[in-house]
PDB file of N, CA and C in Angstrom:
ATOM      1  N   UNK A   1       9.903   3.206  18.776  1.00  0.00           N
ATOM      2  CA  UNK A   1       9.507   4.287  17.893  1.00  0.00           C
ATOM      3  C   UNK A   1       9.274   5.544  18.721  1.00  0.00           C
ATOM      4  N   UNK A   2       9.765   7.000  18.684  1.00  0.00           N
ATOM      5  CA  UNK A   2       9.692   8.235  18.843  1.00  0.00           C
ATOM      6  C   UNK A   2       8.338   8.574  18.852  1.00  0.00           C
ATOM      7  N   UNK A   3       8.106   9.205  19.934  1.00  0.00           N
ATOM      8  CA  UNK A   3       6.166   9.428  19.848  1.00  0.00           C
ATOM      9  C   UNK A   3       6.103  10.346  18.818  1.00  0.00           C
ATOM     10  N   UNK A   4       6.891  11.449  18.554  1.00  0.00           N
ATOM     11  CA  UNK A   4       6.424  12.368  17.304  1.00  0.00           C
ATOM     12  C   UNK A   4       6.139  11.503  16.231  1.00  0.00           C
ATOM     13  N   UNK A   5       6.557  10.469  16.224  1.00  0.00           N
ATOM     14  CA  UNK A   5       6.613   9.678  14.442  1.00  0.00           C
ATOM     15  C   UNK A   5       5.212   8.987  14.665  1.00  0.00           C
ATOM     16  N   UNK A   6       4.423   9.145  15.706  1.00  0.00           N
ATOM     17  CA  UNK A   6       3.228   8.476  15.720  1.00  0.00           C
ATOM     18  C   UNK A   6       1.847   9.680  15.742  1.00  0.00           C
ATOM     19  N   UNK A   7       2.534  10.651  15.280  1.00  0.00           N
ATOM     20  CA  UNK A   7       1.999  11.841  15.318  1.00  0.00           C
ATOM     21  C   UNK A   7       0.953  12.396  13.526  1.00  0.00           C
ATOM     22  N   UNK A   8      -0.001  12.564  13.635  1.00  0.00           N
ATOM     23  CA  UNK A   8      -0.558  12.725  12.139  1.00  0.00           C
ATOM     24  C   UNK A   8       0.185  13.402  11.102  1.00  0.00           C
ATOM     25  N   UNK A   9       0.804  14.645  11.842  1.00  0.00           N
ATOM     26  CA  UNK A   9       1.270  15.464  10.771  1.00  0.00           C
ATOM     27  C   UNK A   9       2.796  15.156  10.645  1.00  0.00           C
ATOM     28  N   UNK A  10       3.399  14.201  11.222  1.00  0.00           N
ATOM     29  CA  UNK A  10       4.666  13.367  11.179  1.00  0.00           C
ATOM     30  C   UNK A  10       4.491  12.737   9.751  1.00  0.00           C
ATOM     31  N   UNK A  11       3.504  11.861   9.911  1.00  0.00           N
ATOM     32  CA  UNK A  11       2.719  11.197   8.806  1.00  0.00           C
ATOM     33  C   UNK A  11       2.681  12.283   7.636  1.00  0.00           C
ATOM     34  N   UNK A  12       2.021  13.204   7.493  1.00  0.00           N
ATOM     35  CA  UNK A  12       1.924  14.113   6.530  1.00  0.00           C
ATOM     36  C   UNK A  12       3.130  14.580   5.827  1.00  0.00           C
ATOM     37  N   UNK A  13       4.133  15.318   6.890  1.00  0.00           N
ATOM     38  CA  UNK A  13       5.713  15.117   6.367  1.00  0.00           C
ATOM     39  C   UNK A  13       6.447  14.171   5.645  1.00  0.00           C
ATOM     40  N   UNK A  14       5.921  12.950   6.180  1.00  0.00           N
ATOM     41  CA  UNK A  14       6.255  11.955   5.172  1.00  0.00           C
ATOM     42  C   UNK A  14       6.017  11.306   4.207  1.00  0.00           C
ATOM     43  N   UNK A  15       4.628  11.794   4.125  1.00  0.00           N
ATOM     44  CA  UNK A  15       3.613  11.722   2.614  1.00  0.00           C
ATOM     45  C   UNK A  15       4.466  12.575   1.932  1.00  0.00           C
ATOM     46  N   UNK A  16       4.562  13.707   2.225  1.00  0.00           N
ATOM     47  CA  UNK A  16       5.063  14.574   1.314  1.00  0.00           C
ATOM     48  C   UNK A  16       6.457  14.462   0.887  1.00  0.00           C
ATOM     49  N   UNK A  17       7.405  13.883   1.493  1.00  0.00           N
ATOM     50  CA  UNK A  17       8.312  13.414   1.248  1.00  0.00           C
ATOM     51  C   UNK A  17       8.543  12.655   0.144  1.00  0.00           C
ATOM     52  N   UNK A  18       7.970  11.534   0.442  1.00  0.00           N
ATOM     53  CA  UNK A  18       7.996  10.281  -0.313  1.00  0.00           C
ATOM     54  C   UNK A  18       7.274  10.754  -1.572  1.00  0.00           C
ATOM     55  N   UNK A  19       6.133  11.548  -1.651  1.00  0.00           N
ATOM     56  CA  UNK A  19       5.616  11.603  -2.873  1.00  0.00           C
ATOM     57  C   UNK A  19       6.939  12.318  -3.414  1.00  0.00           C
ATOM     58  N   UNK A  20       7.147  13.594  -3.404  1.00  0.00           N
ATOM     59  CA  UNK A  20       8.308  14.283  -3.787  1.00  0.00           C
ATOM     60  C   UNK A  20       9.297  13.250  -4.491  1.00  0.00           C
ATOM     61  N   UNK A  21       9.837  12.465  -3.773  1.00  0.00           N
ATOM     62  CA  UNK A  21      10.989  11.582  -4.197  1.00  0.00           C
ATOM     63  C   UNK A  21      10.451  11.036  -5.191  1.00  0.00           C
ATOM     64  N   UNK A  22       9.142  10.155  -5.190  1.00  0.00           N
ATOM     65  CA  UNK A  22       8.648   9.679  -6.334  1.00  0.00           C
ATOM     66  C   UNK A  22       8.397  10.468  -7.740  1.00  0.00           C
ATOM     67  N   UNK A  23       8.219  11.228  -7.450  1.00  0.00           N
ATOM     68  CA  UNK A  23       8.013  12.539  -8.458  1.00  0.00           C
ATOM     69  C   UNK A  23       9.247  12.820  -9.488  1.00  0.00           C
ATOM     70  N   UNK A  24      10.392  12.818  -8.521  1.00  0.00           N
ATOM     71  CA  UNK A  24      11.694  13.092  -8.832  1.00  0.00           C
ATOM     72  C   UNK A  24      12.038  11.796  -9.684  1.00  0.00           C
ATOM     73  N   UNK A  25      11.669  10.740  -9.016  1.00  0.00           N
ATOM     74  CA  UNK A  25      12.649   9.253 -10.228  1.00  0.00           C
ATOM     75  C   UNK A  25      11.330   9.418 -11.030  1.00  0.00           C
ATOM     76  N   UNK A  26      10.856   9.717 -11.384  1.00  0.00           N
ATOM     77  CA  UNK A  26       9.610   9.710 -12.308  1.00  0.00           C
ATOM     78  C   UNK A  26      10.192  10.577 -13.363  1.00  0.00           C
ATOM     79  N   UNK A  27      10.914  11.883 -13.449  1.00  0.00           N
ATOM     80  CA  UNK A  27      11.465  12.805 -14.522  1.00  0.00           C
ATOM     81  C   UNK A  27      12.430  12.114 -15.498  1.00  0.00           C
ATOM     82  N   UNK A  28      13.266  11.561 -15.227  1.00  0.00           N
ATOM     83  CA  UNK A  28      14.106  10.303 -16.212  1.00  0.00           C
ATOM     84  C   UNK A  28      12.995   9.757 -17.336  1.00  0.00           C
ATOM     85  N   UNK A  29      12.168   9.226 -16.967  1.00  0.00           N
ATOM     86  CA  UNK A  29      10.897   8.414 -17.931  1.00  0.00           C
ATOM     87  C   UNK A  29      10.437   9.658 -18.461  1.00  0.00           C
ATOM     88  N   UNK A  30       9.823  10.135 -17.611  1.00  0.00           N
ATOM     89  CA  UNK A  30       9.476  11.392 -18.423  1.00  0.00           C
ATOM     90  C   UNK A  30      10.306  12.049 -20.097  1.00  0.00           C
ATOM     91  N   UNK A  31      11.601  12.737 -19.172  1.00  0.00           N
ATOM     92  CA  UNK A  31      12.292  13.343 -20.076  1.00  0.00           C
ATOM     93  C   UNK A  31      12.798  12.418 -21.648  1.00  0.00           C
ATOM     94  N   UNK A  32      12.858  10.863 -20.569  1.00  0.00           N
ATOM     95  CA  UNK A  32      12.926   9.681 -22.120  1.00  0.00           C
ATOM     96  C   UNK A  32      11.701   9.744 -23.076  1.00  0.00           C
ATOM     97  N   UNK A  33      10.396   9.942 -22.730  1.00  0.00           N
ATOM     98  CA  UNK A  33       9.537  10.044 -23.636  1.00  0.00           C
ATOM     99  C   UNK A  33       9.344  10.938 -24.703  1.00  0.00           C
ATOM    100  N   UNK A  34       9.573  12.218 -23.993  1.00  0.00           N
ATOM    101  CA  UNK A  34       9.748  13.591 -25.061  1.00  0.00           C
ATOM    102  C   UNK A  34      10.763  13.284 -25.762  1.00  0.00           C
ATOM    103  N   UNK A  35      12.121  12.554 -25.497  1.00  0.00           N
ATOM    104  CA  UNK A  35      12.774  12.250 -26.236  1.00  0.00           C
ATOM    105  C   UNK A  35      12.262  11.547 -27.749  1.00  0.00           C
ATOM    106  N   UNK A  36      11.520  10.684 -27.137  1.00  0.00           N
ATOM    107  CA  UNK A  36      10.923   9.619 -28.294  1.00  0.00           C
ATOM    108  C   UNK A  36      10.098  10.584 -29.447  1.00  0.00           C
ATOM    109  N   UNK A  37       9.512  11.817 -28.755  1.00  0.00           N
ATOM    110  CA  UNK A  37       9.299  12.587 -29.729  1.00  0.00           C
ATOM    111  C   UNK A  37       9.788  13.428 -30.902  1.00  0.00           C
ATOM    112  N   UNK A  38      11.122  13.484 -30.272  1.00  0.00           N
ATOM    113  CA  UNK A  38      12.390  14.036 -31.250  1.00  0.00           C
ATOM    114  C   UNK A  38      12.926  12.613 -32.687  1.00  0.00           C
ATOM    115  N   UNK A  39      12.903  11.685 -31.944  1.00  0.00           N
ATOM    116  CA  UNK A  39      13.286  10.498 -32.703  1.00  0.00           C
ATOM    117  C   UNK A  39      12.171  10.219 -34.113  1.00  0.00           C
ATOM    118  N   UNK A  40      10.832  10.675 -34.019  1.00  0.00           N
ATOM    119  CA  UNK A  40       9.865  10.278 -34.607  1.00  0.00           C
ATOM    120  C   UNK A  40       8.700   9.682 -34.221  1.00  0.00           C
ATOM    121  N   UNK A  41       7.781   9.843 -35.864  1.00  0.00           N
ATOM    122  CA  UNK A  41       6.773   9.850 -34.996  1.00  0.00           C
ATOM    123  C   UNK A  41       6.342   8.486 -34.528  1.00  0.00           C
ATOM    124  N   UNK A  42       6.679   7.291 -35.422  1.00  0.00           N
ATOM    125  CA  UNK A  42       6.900   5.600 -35.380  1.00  0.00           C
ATOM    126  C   UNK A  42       7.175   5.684 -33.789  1.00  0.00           C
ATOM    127  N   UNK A  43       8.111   6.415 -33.593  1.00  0.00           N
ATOM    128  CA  UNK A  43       8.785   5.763 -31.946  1.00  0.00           C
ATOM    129  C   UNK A  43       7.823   6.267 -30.998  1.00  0.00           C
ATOM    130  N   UNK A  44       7.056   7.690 -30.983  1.00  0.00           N
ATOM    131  CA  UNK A  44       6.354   7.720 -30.278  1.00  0.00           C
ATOM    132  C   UNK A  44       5.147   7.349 -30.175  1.00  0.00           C
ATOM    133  N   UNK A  45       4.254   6.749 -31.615  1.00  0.00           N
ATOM    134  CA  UNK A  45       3.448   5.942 -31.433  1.00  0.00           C
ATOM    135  C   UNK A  45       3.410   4.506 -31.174  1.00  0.00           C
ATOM    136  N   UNK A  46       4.512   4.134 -31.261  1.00  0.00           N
ATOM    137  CA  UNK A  46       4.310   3.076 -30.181  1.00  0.00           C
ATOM    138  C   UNK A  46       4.254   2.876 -28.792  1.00  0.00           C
ATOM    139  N   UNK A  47       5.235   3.958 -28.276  1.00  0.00           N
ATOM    140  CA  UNK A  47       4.624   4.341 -26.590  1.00  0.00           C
ATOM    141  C   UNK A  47       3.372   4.658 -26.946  1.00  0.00           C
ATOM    142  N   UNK A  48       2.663   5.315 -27.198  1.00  0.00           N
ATOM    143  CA  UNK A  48       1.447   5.438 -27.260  1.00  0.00           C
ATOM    144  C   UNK A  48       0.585   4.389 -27.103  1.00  0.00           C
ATOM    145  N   UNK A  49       0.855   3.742 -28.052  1.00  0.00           N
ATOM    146  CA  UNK A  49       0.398   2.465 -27.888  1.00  0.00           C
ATOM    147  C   UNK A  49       0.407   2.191 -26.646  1.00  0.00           C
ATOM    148  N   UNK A  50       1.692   1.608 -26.684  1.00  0.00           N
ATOM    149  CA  UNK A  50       1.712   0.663 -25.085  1.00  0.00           C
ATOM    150  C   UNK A  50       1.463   1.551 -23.668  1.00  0.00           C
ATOM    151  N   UNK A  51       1.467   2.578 -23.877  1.00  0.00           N
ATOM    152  CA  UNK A  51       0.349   3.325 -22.551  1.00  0.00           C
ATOM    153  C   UNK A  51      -1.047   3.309 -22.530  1.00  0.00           C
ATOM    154  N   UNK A  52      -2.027   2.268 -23.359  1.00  0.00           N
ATOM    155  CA  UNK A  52      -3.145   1.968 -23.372  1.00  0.00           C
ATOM    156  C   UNK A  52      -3.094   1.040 -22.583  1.00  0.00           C
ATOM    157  N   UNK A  53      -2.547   0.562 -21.872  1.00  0.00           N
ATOM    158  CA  UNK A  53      -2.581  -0.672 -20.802  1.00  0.00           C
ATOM    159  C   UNK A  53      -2.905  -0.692 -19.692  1.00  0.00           C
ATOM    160  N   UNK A  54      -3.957  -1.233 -19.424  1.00  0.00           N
ATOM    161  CA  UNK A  54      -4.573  -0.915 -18.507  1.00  0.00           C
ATOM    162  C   UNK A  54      -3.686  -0.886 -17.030  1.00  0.00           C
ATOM    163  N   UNK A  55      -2.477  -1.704 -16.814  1.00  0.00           N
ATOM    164  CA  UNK A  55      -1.457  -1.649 -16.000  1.00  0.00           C
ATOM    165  C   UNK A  55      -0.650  -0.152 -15.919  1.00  0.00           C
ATOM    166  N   UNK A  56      -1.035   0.039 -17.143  1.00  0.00           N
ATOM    167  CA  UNK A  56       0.295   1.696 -17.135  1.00  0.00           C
ATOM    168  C   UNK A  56      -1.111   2.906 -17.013  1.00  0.00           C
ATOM    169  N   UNK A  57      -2.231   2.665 -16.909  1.00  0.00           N
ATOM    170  CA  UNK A  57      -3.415   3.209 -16.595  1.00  0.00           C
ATOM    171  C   UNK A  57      -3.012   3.913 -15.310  1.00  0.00           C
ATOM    172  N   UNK A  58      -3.036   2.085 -14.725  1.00  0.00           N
ATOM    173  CA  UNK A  58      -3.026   2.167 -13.157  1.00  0.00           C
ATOM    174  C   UNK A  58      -2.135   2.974 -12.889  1.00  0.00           C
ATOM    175  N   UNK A  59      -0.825   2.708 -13.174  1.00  0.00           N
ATOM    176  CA  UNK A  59       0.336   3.332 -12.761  1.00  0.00           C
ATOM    177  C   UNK A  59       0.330   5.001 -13.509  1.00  0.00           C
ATOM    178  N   UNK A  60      -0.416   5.464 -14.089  1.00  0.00           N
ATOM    179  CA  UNK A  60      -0.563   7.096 -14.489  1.00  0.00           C
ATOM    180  C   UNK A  60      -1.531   7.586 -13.117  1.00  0.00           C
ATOM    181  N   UNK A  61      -2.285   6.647 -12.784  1.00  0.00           N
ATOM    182  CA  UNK A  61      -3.466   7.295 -10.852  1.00  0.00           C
ATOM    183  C   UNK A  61      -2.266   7.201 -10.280  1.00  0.00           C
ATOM    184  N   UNK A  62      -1.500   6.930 -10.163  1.00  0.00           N
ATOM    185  CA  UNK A  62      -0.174   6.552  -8.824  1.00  0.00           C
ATOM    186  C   UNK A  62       0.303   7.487  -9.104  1.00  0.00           C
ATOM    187  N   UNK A  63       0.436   8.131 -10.363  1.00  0.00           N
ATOM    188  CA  UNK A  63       1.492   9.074 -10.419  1.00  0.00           C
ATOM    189  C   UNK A  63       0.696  10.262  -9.981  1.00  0.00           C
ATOM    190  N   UNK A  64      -0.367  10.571 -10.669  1.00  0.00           N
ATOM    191  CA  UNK A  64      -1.700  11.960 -10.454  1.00  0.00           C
ATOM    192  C   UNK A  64      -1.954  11.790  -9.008  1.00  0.00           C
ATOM    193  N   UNK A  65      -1.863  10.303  -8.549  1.00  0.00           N
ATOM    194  CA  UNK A  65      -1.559  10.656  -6.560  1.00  0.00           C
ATOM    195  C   UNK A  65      -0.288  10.940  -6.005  1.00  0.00           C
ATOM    196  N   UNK A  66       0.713  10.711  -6.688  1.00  0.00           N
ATOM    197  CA  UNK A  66       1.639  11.352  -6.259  1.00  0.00           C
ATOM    198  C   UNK A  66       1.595  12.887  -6.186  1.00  0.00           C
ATOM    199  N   UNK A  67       1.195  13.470  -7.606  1.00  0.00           N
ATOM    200  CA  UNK A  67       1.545  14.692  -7.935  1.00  0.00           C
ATOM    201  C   UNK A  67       0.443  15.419  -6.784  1.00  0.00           C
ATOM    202  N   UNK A  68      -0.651  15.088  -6.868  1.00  0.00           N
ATOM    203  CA  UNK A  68      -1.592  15.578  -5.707  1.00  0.00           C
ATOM    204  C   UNK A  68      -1.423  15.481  -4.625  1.00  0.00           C
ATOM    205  N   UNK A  69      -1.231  14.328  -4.031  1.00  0.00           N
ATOM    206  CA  UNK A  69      -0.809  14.425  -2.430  1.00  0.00           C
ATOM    207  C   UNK A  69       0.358  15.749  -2.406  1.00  0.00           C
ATOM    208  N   UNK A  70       1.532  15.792  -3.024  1.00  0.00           N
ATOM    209  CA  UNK A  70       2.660  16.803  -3.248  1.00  0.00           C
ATOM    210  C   UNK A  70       2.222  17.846  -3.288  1.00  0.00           C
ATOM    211  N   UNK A  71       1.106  18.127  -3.949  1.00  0.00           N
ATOM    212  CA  UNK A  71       0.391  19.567  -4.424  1.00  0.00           C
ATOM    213  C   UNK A  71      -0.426  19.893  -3.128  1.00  0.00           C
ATOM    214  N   UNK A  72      -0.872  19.462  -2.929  1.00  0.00           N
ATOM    215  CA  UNK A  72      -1.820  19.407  -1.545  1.00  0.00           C
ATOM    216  C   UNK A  72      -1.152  19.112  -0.302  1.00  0.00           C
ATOM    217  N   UNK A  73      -0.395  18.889  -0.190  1.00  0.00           N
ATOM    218  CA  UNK A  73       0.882  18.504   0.793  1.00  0.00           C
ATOM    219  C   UNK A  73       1.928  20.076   1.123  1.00  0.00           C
ATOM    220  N   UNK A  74       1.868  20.510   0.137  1.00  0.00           N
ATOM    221  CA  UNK A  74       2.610  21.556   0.251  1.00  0.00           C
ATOM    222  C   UNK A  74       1.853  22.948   0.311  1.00  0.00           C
ATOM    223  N   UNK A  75       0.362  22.799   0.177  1.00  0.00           N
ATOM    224  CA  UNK A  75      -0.354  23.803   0.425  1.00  0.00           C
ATOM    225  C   UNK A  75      -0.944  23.871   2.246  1.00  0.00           C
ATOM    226  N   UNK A  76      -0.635  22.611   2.574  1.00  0.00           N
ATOM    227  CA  UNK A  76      -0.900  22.520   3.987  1.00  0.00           C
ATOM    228  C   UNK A  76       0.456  22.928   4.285  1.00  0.00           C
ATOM    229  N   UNK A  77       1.600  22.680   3.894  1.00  0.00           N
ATOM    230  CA  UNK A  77       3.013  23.141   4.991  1.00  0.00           C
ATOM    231  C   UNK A  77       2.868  25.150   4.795  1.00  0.00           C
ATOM    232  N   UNK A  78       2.193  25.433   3.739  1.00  0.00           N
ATOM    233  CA  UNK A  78       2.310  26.784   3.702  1.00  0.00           C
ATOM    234  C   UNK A  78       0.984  27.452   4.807  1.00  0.00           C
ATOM    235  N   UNK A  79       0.122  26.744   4.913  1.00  0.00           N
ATOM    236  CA  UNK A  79      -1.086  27.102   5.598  1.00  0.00           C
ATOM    237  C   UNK A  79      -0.058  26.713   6.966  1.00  0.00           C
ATOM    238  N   UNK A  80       0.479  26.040   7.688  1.00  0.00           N
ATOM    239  CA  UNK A  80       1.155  25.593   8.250  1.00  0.00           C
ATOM    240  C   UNK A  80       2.317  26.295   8.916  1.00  0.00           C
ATOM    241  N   UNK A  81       2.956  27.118   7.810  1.00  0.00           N
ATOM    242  CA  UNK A  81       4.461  28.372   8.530  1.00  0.00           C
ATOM    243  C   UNK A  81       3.398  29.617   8.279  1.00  0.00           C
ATOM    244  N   UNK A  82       2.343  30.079   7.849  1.00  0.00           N
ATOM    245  CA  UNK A  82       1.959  31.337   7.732  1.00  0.00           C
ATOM    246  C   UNK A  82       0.319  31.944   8.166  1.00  0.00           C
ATOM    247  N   UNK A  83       0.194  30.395   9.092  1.00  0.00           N
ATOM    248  CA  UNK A  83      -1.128  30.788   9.936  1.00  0.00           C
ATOM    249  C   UNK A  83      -0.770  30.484  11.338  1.00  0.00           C
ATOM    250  N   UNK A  84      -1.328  30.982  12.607  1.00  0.00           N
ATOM    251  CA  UNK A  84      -0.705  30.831  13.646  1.00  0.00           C
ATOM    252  C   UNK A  84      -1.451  29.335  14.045  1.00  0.00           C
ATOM    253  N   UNK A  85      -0.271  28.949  15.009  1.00  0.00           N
ATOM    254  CA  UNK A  85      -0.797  27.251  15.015  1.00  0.00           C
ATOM    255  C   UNK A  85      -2.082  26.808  15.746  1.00  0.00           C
ATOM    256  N   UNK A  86      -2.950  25.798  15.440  1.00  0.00           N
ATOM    257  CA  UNK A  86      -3.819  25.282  16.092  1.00  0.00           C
ATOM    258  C   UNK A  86      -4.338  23.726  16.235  1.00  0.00           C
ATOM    259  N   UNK A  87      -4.673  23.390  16.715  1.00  0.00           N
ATOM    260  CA  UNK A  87      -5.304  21.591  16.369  1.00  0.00           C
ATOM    261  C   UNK A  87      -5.751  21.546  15.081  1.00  0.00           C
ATOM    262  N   UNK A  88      -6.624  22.014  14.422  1.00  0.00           N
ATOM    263  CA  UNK A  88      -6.966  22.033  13.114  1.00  0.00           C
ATOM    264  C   UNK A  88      -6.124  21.440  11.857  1.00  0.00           C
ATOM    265  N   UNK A  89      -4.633  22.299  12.269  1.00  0.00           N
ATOM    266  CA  UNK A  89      -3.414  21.458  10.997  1.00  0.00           C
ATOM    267  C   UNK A  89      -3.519  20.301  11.049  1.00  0.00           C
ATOM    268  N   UNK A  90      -3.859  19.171  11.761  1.00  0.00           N
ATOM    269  CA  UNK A  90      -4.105  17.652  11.516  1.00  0.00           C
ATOM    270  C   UNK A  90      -5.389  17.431  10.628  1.00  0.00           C
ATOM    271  N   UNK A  91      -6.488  18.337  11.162  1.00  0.00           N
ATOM    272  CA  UNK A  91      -7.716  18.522  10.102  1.00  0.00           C
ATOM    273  C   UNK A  91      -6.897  18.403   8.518  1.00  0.00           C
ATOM    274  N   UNK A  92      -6.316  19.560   8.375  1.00  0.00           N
ATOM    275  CA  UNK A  92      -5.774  20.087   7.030  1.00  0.00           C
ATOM    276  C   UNK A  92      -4.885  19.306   6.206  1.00  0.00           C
ATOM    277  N   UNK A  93      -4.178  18.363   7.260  1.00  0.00           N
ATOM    278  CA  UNK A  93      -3.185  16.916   6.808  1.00  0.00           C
ATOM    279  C   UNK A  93      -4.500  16.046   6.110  1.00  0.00           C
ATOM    280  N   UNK A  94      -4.993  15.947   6.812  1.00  0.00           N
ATOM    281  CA  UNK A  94      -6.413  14.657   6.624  1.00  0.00           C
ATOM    282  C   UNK A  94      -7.297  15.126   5.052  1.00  0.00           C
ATOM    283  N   UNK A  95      -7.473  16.355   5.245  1.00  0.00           N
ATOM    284  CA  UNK A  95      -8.033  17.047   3.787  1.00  0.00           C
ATOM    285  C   UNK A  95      -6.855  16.810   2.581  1.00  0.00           C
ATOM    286  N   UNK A  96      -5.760  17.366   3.021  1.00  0.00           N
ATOM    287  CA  UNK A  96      -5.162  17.047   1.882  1.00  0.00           C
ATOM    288  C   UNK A  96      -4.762  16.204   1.278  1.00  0.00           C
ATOM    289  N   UNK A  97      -4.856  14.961   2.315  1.00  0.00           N
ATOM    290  CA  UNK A  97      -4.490  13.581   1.309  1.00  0.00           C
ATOM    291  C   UNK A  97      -6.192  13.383   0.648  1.00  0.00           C
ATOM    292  N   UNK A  98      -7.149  13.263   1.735  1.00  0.00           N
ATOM    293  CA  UNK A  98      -8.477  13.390   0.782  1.00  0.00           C
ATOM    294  C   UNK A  98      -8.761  13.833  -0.529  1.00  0.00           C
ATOM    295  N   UNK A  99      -8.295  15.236  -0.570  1.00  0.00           N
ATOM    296  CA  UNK A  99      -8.323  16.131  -1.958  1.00  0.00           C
ATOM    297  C   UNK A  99      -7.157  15.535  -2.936  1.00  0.00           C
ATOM    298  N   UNK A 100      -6.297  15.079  -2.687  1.00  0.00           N
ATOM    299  CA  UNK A 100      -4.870  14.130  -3.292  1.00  0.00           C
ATOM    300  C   UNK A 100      -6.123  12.864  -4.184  1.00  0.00           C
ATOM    301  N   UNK A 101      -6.622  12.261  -2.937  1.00  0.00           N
ATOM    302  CA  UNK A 101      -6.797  10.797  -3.591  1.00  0.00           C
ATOM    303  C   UNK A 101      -8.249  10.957  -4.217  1.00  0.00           C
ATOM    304  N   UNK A 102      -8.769  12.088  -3.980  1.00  0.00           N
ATOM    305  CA  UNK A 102     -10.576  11.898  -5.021  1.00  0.00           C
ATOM    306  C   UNK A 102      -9.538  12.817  -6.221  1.00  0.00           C
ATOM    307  N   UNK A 103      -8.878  13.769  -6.667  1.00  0.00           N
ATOM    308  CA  UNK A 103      -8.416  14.089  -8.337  1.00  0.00           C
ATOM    309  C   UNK A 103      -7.774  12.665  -8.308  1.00  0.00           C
ATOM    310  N   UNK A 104      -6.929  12.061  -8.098  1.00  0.00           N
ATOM    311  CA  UNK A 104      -6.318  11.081  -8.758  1.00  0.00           C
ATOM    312  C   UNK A 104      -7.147   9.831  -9.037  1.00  0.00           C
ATOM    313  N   UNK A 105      -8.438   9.730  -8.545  1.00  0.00           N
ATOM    314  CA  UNK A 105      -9.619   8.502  -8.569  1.00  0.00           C
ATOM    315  C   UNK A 105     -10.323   9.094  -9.794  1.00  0.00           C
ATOM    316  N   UNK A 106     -10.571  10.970  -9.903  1.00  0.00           N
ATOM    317  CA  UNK A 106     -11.274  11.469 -11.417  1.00  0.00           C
ATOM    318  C   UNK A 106     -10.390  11.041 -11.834  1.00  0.00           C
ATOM    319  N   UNK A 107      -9.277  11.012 -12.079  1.00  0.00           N
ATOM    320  CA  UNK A 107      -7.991  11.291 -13.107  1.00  0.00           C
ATOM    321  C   UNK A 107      -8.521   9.331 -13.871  1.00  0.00           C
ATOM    322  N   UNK A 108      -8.615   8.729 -12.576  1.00  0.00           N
ATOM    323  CA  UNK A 108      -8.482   6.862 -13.153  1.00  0.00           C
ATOM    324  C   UNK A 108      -9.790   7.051 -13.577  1.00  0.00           C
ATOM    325  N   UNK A 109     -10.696   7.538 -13.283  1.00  0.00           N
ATOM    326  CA  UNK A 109     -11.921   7.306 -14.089  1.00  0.00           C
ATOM    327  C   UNK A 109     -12.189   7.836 -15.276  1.00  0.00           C
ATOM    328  N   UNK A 110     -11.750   8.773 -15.915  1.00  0.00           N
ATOM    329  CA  UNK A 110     -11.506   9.558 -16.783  1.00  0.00           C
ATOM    330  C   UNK A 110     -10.718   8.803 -18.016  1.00  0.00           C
ATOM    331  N   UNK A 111      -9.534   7.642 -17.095  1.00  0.00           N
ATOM    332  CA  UNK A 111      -8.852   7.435 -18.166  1.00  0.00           C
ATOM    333  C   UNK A 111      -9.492   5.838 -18.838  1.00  0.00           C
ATOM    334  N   UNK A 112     -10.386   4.930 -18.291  1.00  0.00           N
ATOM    335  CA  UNK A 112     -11.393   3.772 -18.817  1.00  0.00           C
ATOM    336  C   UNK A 112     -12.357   4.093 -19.084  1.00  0.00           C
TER     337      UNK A 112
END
């Protein structure tokens, strides 16, 4: 293994990555649901329904950590090209998954 890849903000790049990608196959489901809204209202109350599950709960925090780590991920790459560099940007990697994973822990508590 490449010593940069053992590097924090290597790590961070690739948080942000991966969330991104996840984000991206996530729009298909998405865009199918609004669909279900065009179809009626029968079709979309039954998704409704079946997003009371406590499994698709879980999997709505996965997504609100996706979207956060991403959101917060990309506010460190901008703090990152438009402040001059210092040790600290590993600080700012470390905050932003922090600030990522306490909204997406309100987000799961919010939703039981």
């Amino acid at each position: 293994m490449k010593a940069h890849r053992r590097q924090p903000l290597y790590l961070a790049f690739l948080l942000h990555r991966v969330s991104g990608l996840g984000l991206a196959l996530f729009l298909p489901f998405h865009f199918y649901v609004l669909g279900l809204s065009l179809q009626g209202e029968a079709a979309l109350d039954r998704f409704l329904h079946w997003s009371e599950l406590p499994l698709v709960k879980f999997a709505e925090f996965g997504l609100v950590f996706l979207l956060s780590v991403h959101f917060f991920g990309g506010l460190r790459l901008l703090a990152l090209e438009n402040m001059p560099w210092s040790n600290r940007h590993k600080n700012y990697a470390a905050i932003a998954v922090a600030a990522a994973f306490f909204v997406a822990c309100g987000f799961l508590l919010r939703a039981f």
